[in-house]
PDB file of N, CA and C in Angstrom:
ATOM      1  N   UNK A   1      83.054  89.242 103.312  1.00  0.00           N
ATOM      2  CA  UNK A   1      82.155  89.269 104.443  1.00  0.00           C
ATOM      3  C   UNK A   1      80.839  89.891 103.985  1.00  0.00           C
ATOM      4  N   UNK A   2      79.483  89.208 104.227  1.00  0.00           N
ATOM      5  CA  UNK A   2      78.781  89.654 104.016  1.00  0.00           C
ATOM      6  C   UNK A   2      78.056  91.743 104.068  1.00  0.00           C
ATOM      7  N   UNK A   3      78.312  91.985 105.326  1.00  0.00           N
ATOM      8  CA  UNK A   3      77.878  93.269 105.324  1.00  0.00           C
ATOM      9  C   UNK A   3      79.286  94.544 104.844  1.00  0.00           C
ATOM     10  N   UNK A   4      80.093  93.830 104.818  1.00  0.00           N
ATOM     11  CA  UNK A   4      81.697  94.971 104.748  1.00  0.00           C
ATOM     12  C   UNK A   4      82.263  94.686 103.307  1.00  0.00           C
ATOM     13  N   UNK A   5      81.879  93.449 102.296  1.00  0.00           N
ATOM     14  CA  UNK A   5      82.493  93.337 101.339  1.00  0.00           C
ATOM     15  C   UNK A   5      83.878  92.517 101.089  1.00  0.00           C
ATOM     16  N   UNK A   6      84.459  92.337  99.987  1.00  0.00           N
ATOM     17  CA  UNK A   6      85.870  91.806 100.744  1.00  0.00           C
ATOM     18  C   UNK A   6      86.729  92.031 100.891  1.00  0.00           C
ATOM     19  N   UNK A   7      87.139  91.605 101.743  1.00  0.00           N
ATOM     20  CA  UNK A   7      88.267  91.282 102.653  1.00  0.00           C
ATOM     21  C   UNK A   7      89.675  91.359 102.193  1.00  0.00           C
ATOM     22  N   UNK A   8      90.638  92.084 102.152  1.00  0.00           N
ATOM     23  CA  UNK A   8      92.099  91.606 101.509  1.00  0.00           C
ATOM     24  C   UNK A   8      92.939  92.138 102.883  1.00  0.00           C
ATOM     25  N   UNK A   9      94.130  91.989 101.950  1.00  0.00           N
ATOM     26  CA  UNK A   9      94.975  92.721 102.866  1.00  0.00           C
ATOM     27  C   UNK A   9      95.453  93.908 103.039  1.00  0.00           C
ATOM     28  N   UNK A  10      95.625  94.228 103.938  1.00  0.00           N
ATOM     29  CA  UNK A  10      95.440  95.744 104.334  1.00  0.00           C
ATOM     30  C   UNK A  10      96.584  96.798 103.921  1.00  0.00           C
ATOM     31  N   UNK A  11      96.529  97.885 102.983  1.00  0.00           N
ATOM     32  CA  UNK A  11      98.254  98.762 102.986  1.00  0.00           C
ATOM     33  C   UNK A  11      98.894  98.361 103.959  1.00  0.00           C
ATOM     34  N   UNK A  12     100.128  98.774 103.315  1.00  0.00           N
ATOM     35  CA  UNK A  12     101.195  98.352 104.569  1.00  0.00           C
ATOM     36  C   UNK A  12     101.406  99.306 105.527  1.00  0.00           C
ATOM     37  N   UNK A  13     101.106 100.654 105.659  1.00  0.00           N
ATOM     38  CA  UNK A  13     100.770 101.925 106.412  1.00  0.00           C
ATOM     39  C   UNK A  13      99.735 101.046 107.628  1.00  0.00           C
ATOM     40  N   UNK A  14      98.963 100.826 106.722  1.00  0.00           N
ATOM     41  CA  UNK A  14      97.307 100.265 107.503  1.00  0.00           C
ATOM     42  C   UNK A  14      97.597  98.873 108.507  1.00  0.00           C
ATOM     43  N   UNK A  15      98.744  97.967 107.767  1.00  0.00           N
ATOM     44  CA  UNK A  15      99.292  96.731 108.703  1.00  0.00           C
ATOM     45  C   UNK A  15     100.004  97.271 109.843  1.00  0.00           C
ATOM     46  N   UNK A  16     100.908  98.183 109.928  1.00  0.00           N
ATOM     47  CA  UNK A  16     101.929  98.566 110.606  1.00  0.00           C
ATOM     48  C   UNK A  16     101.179  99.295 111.792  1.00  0.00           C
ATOM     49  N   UNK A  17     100.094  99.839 111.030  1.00  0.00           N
ATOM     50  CA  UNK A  17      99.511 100.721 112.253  1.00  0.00           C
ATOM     51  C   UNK A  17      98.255  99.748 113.493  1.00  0.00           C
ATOM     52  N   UNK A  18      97.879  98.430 112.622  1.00  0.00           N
ATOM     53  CA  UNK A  18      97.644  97.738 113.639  1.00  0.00           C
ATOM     54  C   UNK A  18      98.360  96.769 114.561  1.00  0.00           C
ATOM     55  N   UNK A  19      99.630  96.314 114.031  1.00  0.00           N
ATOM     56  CA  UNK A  19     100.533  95.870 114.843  1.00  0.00           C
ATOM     57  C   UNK A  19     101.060  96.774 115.495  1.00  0.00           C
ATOM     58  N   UNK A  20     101.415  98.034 115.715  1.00  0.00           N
ATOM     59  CA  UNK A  20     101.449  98.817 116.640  1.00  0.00           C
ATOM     60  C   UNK A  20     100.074  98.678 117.830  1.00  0.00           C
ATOM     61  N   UNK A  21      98.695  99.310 117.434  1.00  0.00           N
ATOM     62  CA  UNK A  21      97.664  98.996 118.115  1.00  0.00           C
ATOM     63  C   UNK A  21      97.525  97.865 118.800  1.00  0.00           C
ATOM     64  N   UNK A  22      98.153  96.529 117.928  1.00  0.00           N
ATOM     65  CA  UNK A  22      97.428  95.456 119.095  1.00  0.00           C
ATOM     66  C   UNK A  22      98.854  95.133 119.866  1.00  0.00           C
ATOM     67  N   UNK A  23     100.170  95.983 119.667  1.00  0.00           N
ATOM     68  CA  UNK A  23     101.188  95.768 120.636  1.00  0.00           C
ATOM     69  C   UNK A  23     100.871  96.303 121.768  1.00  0.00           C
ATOM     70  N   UNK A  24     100.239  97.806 121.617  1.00  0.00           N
ATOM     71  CA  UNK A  24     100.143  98.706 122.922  1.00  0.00           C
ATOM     72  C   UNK A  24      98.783  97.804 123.430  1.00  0.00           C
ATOM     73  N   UNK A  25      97.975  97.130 122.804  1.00  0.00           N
ATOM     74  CA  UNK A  25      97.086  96.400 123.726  1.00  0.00           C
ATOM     75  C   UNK A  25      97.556  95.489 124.633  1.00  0.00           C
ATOM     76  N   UNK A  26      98.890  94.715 123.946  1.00  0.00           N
ATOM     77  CA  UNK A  26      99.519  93.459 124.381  1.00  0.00           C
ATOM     78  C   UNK A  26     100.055  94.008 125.679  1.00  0.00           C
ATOM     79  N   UNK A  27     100.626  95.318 125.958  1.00  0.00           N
ATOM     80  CA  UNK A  27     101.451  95.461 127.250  1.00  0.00           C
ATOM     81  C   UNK A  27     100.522  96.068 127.998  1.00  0.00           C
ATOM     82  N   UNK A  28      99.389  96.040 127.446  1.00  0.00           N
ATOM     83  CA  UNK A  28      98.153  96.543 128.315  1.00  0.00           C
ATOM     84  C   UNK A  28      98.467  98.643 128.601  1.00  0.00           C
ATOM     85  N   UNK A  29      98.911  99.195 127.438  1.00  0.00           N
ATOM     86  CA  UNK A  29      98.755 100.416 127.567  1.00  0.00           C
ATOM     87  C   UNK A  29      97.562 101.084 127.122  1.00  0.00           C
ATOM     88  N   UNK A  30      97.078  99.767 126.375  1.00  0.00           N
ATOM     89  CA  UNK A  30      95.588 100.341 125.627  1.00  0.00           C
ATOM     90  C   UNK A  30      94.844  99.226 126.114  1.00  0.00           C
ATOM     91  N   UNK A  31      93.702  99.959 126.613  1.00  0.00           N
ATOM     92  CA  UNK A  31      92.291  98.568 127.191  1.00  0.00           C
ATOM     93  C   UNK A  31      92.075  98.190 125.623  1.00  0.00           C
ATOM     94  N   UNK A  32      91.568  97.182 125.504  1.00  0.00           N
ATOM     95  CA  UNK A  32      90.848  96.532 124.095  1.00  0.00           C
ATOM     96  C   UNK A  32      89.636  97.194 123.805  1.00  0.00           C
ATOM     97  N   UNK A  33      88.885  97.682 124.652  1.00  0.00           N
ATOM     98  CA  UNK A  33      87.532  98.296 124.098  1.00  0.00           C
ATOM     99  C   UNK A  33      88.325  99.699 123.312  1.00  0.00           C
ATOM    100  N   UNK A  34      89.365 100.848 123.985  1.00  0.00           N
ATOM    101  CA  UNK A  34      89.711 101.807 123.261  1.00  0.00           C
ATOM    102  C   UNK A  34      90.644 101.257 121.528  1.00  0.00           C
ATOM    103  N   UNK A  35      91.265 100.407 122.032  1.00  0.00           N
ATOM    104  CA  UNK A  35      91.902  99.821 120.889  1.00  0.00           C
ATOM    105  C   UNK A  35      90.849  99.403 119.348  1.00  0.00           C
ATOM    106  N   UNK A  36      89.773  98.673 120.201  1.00  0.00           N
ATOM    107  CA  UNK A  36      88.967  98.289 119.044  1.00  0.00           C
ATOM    108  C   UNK A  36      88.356  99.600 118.016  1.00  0.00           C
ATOM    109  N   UNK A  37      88.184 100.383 119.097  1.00  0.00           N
ATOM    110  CA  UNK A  37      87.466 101.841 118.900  1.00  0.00           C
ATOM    111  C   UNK A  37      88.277 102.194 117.625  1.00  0.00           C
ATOM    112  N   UNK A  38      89.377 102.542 118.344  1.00  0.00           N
ATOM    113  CA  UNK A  38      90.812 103.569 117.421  1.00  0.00           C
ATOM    114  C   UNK A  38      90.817 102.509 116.032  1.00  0.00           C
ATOM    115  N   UNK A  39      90.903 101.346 115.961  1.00  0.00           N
ATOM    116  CA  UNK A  39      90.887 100.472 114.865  1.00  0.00           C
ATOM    117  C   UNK A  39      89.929 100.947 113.689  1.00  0.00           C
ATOM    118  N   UNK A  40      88.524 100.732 114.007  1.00  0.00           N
ATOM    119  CA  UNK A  40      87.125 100.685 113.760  1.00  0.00           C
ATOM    120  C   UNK A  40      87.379 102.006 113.042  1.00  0.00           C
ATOM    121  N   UNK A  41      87.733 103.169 113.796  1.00  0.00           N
ATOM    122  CA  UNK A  41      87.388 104.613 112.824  1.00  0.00           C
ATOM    123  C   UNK A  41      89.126 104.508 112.034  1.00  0.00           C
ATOM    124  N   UNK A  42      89.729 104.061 112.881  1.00  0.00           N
ATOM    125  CA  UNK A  42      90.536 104.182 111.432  1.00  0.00           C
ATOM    126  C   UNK A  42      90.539 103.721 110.078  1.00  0.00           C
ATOM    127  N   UNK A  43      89.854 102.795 110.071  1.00  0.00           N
ATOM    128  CA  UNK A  43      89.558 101.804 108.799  1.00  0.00           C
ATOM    129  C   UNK A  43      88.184 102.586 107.953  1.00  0.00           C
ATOM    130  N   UNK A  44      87.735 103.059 109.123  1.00  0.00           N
ATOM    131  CA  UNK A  44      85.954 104.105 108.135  1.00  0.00           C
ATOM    132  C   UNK A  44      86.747 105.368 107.787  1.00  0.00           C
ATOM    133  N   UNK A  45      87.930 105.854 108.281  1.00  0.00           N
ATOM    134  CA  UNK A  45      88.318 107.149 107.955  1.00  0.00           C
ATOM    135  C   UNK A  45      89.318 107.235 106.892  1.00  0.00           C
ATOM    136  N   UNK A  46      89.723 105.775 106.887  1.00  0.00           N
ATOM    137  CA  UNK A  46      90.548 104.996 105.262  1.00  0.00           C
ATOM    138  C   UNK A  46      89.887 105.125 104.057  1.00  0.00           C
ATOM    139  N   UNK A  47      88.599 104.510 104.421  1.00  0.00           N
ATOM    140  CA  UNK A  47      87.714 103.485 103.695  1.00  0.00           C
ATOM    141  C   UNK A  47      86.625 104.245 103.226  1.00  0.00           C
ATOM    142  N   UNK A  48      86.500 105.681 102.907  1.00  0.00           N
ATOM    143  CA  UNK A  48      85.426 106.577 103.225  1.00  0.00           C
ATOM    144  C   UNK A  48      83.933 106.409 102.195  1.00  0.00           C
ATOM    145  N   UNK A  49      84.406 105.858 101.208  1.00  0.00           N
ATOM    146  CA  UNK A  49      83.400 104.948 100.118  1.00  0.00           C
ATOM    147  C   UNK A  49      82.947 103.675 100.324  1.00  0.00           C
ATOM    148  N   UNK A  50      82.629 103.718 100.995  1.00  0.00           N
ATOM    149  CA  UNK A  50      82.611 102.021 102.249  1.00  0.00           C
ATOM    150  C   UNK A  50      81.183 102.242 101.918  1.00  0.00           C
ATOM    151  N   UNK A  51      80.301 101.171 101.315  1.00  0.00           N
ATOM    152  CA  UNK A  51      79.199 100.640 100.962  1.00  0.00           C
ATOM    153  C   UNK A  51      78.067 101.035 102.447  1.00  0.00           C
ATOM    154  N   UNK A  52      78.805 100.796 103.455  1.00  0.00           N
ATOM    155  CA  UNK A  52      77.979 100.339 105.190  1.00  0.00           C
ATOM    156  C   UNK A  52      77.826 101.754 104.960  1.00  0.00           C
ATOM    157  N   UNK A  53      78.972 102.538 105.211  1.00  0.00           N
ATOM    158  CA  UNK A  53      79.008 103.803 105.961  1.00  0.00           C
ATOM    159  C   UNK A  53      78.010 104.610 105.272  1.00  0.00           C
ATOM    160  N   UNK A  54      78.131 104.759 103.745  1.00  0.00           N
ATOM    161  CA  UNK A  54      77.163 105.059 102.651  1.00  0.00           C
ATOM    162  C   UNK A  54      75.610 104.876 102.973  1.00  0.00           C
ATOM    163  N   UNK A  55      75.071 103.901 103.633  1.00  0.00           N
ATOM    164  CA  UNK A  55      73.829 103.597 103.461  1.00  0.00           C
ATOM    165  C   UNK A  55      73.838 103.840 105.036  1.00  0.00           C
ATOM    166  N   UNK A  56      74.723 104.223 106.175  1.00  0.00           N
ATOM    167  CA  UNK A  56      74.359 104.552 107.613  1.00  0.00           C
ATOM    168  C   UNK A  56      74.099 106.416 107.689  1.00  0.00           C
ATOM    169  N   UNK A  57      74.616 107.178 106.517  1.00  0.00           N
ATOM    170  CA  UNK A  57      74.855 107.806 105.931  1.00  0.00           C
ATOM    171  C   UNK A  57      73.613 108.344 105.314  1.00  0.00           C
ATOM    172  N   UNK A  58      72.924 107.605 104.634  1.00  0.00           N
ATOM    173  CA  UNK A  58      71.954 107.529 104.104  1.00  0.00           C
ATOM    174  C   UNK A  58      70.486 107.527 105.220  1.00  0.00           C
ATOM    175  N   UNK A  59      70.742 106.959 105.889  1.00  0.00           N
ATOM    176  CA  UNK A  59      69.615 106.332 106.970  1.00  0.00           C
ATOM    177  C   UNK A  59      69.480 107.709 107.677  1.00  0.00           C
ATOM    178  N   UNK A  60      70.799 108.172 108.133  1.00  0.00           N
ATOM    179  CA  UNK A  60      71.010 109.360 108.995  1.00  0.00           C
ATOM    180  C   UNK A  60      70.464 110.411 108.435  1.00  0.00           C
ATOM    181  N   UNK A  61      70.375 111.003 107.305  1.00  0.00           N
ATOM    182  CA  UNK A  61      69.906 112.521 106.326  1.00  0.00           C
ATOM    183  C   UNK A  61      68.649 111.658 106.504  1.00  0.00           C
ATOM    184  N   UNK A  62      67.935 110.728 106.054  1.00  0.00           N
ATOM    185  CA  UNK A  62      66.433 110.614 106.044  1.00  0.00           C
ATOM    186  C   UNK A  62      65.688 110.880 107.469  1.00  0.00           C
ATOM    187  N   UNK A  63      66.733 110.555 108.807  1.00  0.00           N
ATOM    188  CA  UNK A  63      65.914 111.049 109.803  1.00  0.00           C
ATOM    189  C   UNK A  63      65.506 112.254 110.203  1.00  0.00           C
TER     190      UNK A  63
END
Protein backbone atom coordinates (compact mmCIF):
# COMPACT_ATOMS: atom_id res chain seq x y z
CA UNK A 1 0.00 0.00 0.00
CA UNK A 2 1.21 3.07 -0.91
CA UNK A 3 1.39 5.24 2.38
CA UNK A 4 1.70 2.01 5.09
CA UNK A 5 4.14 -0.16 3.03
CA UNK A 6 3.49 -3.84 2.64
CA UNK A 7 1.06 -5.61 3.47
CA UNK A 8 1.44 -9.38 4.78
CA UNK A 9 -0.03 -11.32 7.11
CA UNK A 10 -0.47 -10.51 10.38
CA UNK A 11 1.19 -12.70 13.74
CA UNK A 12 -1.01 -15.03 14.76
CA UNK A 13 -1.43 -13.15 18.32
CA UNK A 14 -2.28 -10.09 15.90
CA UNK A 15 -4.96 -12.48 13.68
CA UNK A 16 -6.65 -13.85 16.72
CA UNK A 17 -6.96 -10.57 18.25
CA UNK A 18 -8.84 -9.23 15.26
CA UNK A 19 -11.16 -12.02 14.85
CA UNK A 20 -12.02 -11.54 18.29
CA UNK A 21 -12.55 -7.58 17.52
CA UNK A 22 -14.58 -8.01 14.48
CA UNK A 23 -16.66 -10.91 16.43
CA UNK A 24 -17.58 -8.50 19.31
CA UNK A 25 -18.46 -6.06 16.38
CA UNK A 26 -20.53 -8.87 14.71
CA UNK A 27 -22.91 -9.26 17.90
CA UNK A 28 -22.86 -5.63 18.01
CA UNK A 29 -21.01 -5.39 21.54
CA UNK A 30 -18.60 -3.08 19.91
CA UNK A 31 -19.95 -0.06 17.57
CA UNK A 32 -17.48 -0.20 14.46
CA UNK A 33 -16.22 3.31 14.92
CA UNK A 34 -14.73 1.99 18.64
CA UNK A 35 -13.65 -1.25 17.00
CA UNK A 36 -11.86 0.49 14.14
CA UNK A 37 -10.24 2.76 16.81
CA UNK A 38 -8.99 -0.30 19.15
CA UNK A 39 -7.68 -1.95 15.74
CA UNK A 40 -5.82 1.23 14.37
CA UNK A 41 -3.71 1.74 17.78
CA UNK A 42 -3.22 -1.67 18.12
CA UNK A 43 -1.38 -2.19 14.97
CA UNK A 44 0.73 1.53 15.66
CA UNK A 45 1.42 0.11 19.18
CA UNK A 46 2.73 -3.31 17.32
CA UNK A 47 4.26 -1.57 14.59
CA UNK A 48 6.18 1.20 16.50
CA UNK A 49 8.92 1.70 13.55
CA UNK A 50 6.15 2.29 11.16
CA UNK A 51 7.57 4.67 8.43
CA UNK A 52 3.83 6.97 8.79
CA UNK A 53 4.05 7.17 12.47
CA UNK A 54 7.90 8.21 12.15
CA UNK A 55 7.35 11.12 9.89
CA UNK A 56 3.73 12.13 11.98
CA UNK A 57 6.26 12.03 14.67
CA UNK A 58 8.44 14.07 12.98
CA UNK A 59 5.88 16.75 11.81
CA UNK A 60 4.74 16.88 15.53
CA UNK A 61 8.47 17.93 17.36
CA UNK A 62 8.81 20.53 14.37
CA UNK A 63 5.59 22.24 15.53
Amino acid sequence: MPLLGPVGWPPTGTLAFVIVLGGLTAVEILSWPVAVAIGVGHVLARDHDHRLVREVGETLQEA
